[in-house]
Protein backbone atom coordinates (compact mmCIF):
# COMPACT_ATOMS: atom_id res chain seq x y z
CA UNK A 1 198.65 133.94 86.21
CA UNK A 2 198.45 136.30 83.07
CA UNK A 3 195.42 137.68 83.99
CA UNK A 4 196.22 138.27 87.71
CA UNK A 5 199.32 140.41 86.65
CA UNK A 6 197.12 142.99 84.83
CA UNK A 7 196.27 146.06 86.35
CA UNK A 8 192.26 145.94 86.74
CA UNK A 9 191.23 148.58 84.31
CA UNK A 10 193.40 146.89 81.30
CA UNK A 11 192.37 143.80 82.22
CA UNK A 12 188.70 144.86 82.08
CA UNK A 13 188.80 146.48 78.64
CA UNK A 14 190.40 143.33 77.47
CA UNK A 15 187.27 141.13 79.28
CA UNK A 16 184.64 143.76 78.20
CA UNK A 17 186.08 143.32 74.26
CA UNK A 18 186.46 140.17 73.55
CA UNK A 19 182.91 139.27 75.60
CA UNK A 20 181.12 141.51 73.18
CA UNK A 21 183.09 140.03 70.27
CA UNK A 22 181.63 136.46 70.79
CA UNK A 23 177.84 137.97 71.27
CA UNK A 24 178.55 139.19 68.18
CA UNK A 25 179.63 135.98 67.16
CA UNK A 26 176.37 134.23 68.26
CA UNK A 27 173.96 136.98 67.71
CA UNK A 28 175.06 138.80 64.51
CA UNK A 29 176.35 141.69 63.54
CA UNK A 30 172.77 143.24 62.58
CA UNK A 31 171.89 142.93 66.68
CA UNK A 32 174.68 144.99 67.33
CA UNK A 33 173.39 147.67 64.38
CA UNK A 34 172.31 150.72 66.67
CA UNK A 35 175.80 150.76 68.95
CA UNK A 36 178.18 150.89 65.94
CA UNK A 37 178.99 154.59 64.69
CA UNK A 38 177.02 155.65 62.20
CA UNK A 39 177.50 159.34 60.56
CA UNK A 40 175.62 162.25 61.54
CA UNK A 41 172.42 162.05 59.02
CA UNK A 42 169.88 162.74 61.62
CA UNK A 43 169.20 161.63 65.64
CA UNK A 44 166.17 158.92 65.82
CA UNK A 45 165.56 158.31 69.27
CA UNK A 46 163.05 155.44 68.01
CA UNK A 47 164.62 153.89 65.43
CA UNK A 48 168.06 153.83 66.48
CA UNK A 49 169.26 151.18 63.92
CA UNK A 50 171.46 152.55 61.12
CA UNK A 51 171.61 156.10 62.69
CA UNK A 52 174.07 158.44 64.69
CA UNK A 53 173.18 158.09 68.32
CA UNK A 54 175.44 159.67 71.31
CA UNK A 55 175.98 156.34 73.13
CA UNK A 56 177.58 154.90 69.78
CA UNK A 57 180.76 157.39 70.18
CA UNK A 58 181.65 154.81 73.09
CA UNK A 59 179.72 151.82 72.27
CA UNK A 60 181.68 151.58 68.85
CA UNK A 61 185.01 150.98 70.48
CA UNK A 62 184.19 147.79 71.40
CA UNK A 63 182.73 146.23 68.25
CA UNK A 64 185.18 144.32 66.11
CA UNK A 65 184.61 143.12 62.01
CA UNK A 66 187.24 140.07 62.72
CA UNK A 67 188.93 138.01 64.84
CA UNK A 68 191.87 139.48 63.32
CA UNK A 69 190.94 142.77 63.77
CA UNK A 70 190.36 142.02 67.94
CA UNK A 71 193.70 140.17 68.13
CA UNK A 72 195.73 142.87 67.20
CA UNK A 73 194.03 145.49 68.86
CA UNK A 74 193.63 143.74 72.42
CA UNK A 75 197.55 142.94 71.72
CA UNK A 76 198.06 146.84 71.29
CA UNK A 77 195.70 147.75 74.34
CA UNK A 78 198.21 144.67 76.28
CA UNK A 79 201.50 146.04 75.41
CA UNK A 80 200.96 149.57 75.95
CA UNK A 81 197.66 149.90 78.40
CA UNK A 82 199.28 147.66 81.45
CA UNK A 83 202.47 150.05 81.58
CA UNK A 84 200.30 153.22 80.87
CA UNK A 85 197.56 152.07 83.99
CA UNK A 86 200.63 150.84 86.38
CA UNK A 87 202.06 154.92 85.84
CA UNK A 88 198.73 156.42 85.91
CA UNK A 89 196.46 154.90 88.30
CA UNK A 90 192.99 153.01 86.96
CA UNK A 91 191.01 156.18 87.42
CA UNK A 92 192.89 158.32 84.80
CA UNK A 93 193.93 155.50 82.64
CA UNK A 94 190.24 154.69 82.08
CA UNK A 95 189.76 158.51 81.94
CA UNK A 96 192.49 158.45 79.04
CA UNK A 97 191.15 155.68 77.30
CA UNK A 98 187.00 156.64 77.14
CA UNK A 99 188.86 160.41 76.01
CA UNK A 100 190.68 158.95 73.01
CA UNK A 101 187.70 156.42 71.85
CA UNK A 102 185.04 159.05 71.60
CA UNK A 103 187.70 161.81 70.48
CA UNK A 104 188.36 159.43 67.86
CA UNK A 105 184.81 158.99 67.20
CA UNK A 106 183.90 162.78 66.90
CA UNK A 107 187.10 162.51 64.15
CA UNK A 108 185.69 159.76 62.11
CA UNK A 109 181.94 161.45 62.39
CA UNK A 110 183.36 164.30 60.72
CA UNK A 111 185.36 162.42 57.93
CA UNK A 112 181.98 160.19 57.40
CA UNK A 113 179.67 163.28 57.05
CA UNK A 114 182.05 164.95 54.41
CA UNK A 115 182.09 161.48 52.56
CA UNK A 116 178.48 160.94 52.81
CA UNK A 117 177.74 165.09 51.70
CA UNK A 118 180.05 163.51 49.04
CA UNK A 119 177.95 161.08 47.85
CA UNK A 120 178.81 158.48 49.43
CA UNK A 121 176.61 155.45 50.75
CA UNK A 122 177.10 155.93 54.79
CA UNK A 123 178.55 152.94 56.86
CA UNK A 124 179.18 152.15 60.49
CA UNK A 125 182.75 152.10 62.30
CA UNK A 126 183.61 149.62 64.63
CA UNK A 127 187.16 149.14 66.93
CA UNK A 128 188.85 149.66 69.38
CA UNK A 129 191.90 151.23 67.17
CA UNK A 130 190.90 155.23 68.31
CA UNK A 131 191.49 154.24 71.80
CA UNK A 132 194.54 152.48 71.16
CA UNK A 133 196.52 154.69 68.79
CA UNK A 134 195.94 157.13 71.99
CA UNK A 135 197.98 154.45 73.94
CA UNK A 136 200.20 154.44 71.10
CA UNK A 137 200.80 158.00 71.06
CA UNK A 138 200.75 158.21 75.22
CA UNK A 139 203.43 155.06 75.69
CA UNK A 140 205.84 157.06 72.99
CA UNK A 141 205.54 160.54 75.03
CA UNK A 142 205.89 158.66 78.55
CA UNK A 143 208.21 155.96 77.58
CA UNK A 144 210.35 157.58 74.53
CA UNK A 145 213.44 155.62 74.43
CA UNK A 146 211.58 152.49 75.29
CA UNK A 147 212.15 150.01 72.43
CA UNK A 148 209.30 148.14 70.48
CA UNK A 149 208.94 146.09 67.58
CA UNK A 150 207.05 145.90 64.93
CA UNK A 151 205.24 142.90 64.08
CA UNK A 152 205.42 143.24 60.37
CA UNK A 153 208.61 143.38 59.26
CA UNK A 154 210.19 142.85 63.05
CA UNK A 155 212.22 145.55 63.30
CA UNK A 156 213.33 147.15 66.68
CA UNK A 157 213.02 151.38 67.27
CA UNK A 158 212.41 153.76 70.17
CA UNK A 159 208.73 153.80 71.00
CA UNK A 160 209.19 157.81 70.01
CA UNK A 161 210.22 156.97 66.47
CA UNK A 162 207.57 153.85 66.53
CA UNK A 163 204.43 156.65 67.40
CA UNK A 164 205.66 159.38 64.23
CA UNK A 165 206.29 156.46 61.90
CA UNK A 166 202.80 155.22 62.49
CA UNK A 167 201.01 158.60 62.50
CA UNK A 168 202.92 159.57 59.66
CA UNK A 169 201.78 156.12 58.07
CA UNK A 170 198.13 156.94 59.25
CA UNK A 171 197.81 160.22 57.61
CA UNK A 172 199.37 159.30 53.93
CA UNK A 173 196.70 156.53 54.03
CA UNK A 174 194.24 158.15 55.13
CA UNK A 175 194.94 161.38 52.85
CA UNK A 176 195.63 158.71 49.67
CA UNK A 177 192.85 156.17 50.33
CA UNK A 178 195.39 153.60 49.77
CA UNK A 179 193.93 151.43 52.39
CA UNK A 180 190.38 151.74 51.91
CA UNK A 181 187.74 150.38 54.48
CA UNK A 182 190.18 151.86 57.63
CA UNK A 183 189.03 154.64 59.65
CA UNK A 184 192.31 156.23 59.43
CA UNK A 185 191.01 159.56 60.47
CA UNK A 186 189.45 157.91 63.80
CA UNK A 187 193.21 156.45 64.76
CA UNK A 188 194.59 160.13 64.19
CA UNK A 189 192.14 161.44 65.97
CA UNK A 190 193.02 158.97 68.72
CA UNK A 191 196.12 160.06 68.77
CA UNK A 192 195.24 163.87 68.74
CA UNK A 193 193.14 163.30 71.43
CA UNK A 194 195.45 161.87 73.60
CA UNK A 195 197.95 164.62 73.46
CA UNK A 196 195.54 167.12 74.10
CA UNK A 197 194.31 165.04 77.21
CA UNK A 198 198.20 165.04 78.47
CA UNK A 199 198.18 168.24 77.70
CA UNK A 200 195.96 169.68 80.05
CA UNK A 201 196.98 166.88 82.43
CA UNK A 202 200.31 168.93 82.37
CA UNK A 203 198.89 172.59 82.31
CA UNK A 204 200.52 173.40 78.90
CA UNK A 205 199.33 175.24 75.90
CA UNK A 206 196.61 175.52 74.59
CA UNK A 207 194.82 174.66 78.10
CA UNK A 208 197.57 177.03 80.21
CA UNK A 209 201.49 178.35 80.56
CA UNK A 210 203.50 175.88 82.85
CA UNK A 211 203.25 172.63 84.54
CA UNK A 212 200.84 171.72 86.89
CA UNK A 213 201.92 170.90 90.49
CA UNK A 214 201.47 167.27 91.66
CA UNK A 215 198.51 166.29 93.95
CA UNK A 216 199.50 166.02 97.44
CA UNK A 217 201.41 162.86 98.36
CA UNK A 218 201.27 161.29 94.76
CA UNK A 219 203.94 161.19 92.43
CA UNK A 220 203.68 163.27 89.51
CA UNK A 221 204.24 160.32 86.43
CA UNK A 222 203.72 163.15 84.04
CA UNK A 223 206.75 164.75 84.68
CA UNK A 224 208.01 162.18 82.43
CA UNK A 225 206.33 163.35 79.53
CA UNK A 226 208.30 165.26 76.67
């Protein structure tokens, strides 16, 4: 009964995820080496292993490092993907959801380029988090005075003060490296992404000057964005 009350798209994602995380379970990490994003150092087409390769910037979102790490964001991708997919429609949820992964890929390939120019030793990035601080950032713009809890400590707010408390959050840590081993640039980058793709849903700046018109005989659900 839980599964059959999730709209097909969510549901998938949530399939697709957890499937991959138990190959990776019985297989290894190292198998999985060559879809996990790895910064820009060069394109091998033949050794793929350890190296940026296009497919990774959608690949990576559905690699996890824990079971903790899948739990929380297949809870995230629950909560605010079924409501998201039941306004949207599958085909621009999913639309909305591949966006915000690789958008938050192209963020993180940046920040792991800089690092490695740095001196730093280069590593991979795995999650789904990109794509779901976009959901984040979409369910507080659709749904503003829609009230959410966090889990740790459980305290109630409108999902519009939930999304600037955790970008907020996102970009001290990532700015401080308090929290080292996050891709805190990829979730803001998720997030970034995912305005920009409701923006140009809408017709606004910087992709035009008003609101687009709804398609003929569908209700325009973006009207409720703020």
């Amino acid at each position: 009964m839980f599964a059959t009350r999730l709209p097909p798209v969510t549901k998938a994602l949530l399939i697709a995820n957890v499937a991959v995380f138990l190959l990776q379970l019985v297989l290894g990490d190292t198998t999985f080496s060559a879809f996990m994003l790895w910064p820009p150092l060069g394109f091998d087409p033949f050794w793929p292993a350890q190296s940026f390769q296009p497919w990774q910037l959608l690949s990576y979102g559905f690699l996890h490092g824990s079971l903790g790490h899948l739990f929380f964001n297949m809870l995230a991708l629950y909560m605010f993907g079924a409501p998201l997919e039941s306004t949207w429609g599958p085909r621009r949820f999913l639309t909305y959801w591949l966006v915000t992964v690789a958008g938050a890929g192209l963020c993180q390939l940046l920040v792991g380029w800089w690092a490695v120019s740095s001196g730093s030793p280069p590593y991979p990035t795995i999650g789904a988090s990109g794509g779901v601080f976009g959901l984040l950032l979409a369910y507080g713009m659709l749904f503003p005075n829609q009230r959410v809890m966090l889990l740790f400590p459980p305290i109630p707010m409108k999902a519009r003060t939930f999304v600037i408390v955790f970008g907020v959050a996102e970009l001290v840590l990532g700015m401080t490296g308090w929290q080292p081993g996050v891709a805190h640039f990829a979730h803001l980058g998720g997030m970034l992404f995912g305005w920009l793709v409701i923006r140009y849903w809408r017709g606004q700046p910087p992709f035009g000057g008003g609101r687009r018109p709804p398609p003929p005989n569908r209700p325009n659900h973006l009207r409720r964005v703020k």
